[in-house]
C-alpha atoms as a PDB file:
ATOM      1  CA  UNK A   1     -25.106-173.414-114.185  1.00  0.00           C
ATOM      2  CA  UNK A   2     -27.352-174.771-111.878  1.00  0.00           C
ATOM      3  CA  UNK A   3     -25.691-175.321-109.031  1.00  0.00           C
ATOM      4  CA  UNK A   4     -26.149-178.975-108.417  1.00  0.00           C
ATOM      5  CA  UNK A   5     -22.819-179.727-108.577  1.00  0.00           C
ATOM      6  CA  UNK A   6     -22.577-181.285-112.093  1.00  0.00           C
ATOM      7  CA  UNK A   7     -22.282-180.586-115.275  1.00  0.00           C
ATOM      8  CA  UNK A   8     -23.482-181.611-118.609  1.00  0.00           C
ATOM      9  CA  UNK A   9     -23.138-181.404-121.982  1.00  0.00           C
ATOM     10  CA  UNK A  10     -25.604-179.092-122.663  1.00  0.00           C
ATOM     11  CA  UNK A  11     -24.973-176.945-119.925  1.00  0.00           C
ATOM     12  CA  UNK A  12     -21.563-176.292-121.007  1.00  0.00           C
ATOM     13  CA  UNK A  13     -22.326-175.963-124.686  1.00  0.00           C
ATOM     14  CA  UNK A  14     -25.269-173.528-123.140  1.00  0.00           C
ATOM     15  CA  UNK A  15     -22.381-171.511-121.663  1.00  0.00           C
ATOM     16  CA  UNK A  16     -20.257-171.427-124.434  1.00  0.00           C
ATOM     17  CA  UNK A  17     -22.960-170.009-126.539  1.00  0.00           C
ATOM     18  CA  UNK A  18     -24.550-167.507-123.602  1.00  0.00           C
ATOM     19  CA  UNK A  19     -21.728-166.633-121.317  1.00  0.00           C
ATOM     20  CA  UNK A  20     -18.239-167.024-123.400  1.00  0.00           C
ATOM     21  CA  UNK A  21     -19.766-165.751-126.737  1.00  0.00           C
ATOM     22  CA  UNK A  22     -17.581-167.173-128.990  1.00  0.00           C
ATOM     23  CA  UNK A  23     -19.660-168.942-132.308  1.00  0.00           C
ATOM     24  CA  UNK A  24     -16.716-170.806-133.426  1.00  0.00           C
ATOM     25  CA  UNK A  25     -16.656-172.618-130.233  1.00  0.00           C
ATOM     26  CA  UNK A  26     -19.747-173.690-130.211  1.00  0.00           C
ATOM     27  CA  UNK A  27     -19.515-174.948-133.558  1.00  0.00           C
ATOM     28  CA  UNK A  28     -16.922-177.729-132.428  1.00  0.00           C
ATOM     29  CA  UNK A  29     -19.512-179.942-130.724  1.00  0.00           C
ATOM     30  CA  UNK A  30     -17.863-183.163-132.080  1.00  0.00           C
ATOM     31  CA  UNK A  31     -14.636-182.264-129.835  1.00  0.00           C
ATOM     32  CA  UNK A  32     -16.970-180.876-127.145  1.00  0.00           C
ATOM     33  CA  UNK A  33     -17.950-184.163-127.142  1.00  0.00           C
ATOM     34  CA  UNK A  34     -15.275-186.258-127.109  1.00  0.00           C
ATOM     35  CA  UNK A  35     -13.447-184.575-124.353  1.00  0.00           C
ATOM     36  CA  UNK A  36     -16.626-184.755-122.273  1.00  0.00           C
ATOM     37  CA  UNK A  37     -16.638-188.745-122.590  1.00  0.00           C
ATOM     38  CA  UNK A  38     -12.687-188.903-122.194  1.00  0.00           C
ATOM     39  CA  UNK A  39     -13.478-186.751-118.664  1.00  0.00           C
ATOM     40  CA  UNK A  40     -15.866-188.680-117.965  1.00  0.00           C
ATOM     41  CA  UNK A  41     -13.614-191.973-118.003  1.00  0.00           C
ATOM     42  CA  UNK A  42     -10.894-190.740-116.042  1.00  0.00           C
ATOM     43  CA  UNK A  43     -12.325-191.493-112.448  1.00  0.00           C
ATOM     44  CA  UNK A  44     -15.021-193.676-111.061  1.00  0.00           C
ATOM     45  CA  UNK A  45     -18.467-192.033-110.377  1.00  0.00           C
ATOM     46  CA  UNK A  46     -19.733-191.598-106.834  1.00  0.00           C
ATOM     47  CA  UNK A  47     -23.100-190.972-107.983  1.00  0.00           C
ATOM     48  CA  UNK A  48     -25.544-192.100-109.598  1.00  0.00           C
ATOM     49  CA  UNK A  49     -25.447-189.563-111.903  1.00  0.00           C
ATOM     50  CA  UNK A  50     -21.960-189.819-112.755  1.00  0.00           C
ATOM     51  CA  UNK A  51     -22.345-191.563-116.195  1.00  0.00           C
ATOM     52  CA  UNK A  52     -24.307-188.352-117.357  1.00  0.00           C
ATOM     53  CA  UNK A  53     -22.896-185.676-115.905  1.00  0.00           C
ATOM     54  CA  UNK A  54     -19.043-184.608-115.171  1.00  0.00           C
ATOM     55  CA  UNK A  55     -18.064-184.258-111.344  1.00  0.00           C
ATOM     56  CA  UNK A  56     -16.054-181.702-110.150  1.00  0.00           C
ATOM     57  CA  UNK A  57     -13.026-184.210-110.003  1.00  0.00           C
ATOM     58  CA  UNK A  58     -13.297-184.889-113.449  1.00  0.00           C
ATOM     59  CA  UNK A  59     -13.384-181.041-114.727  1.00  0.00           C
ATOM     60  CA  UNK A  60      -9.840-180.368-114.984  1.00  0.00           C
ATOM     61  CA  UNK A  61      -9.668-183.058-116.770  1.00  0.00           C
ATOM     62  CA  UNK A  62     -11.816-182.020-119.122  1.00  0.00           C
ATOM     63  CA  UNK A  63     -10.552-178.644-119.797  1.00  0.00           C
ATOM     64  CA  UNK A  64      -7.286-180.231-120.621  1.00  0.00           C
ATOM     65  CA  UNK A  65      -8.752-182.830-123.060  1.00  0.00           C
ATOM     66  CA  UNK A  66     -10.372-179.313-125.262  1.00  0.00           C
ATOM     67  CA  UNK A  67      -7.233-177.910-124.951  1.00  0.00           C
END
């Protein structure tokens, strides 16, 4: 959303709420955020921000993971 490259939690939940529209996603926040801490396990962070944040690399990932 902001174009830095990463993306958090609340960035996606943000989107989920502003851009998809859908309340009954939103309201599944527990499995929002497990599959964002599976994601972020798959591969090693380059950054430094990498424990926060998912990387591009890691966002297939975890789109499969909420599926």
């Amino acid at each position: 959303m902001n174009g830095n490259g990463f993306l958090s939690l609340a960035e996606f939940q943000k989107g989920l709420r502003d851009v998809i529209k859908i309340p009954t996603l939103f309201d599944t926040k527990p499995v929002i955020l497990r599959a964002f801490n599976a994601a972020k396990a798959t591969t090693k962070g380059k950054s430094r921000h990498s424990d926060d944040y998912i990387e591009k690399a890691e966002f297939r990932a975890f789109l499969k993971y909420l599926r």
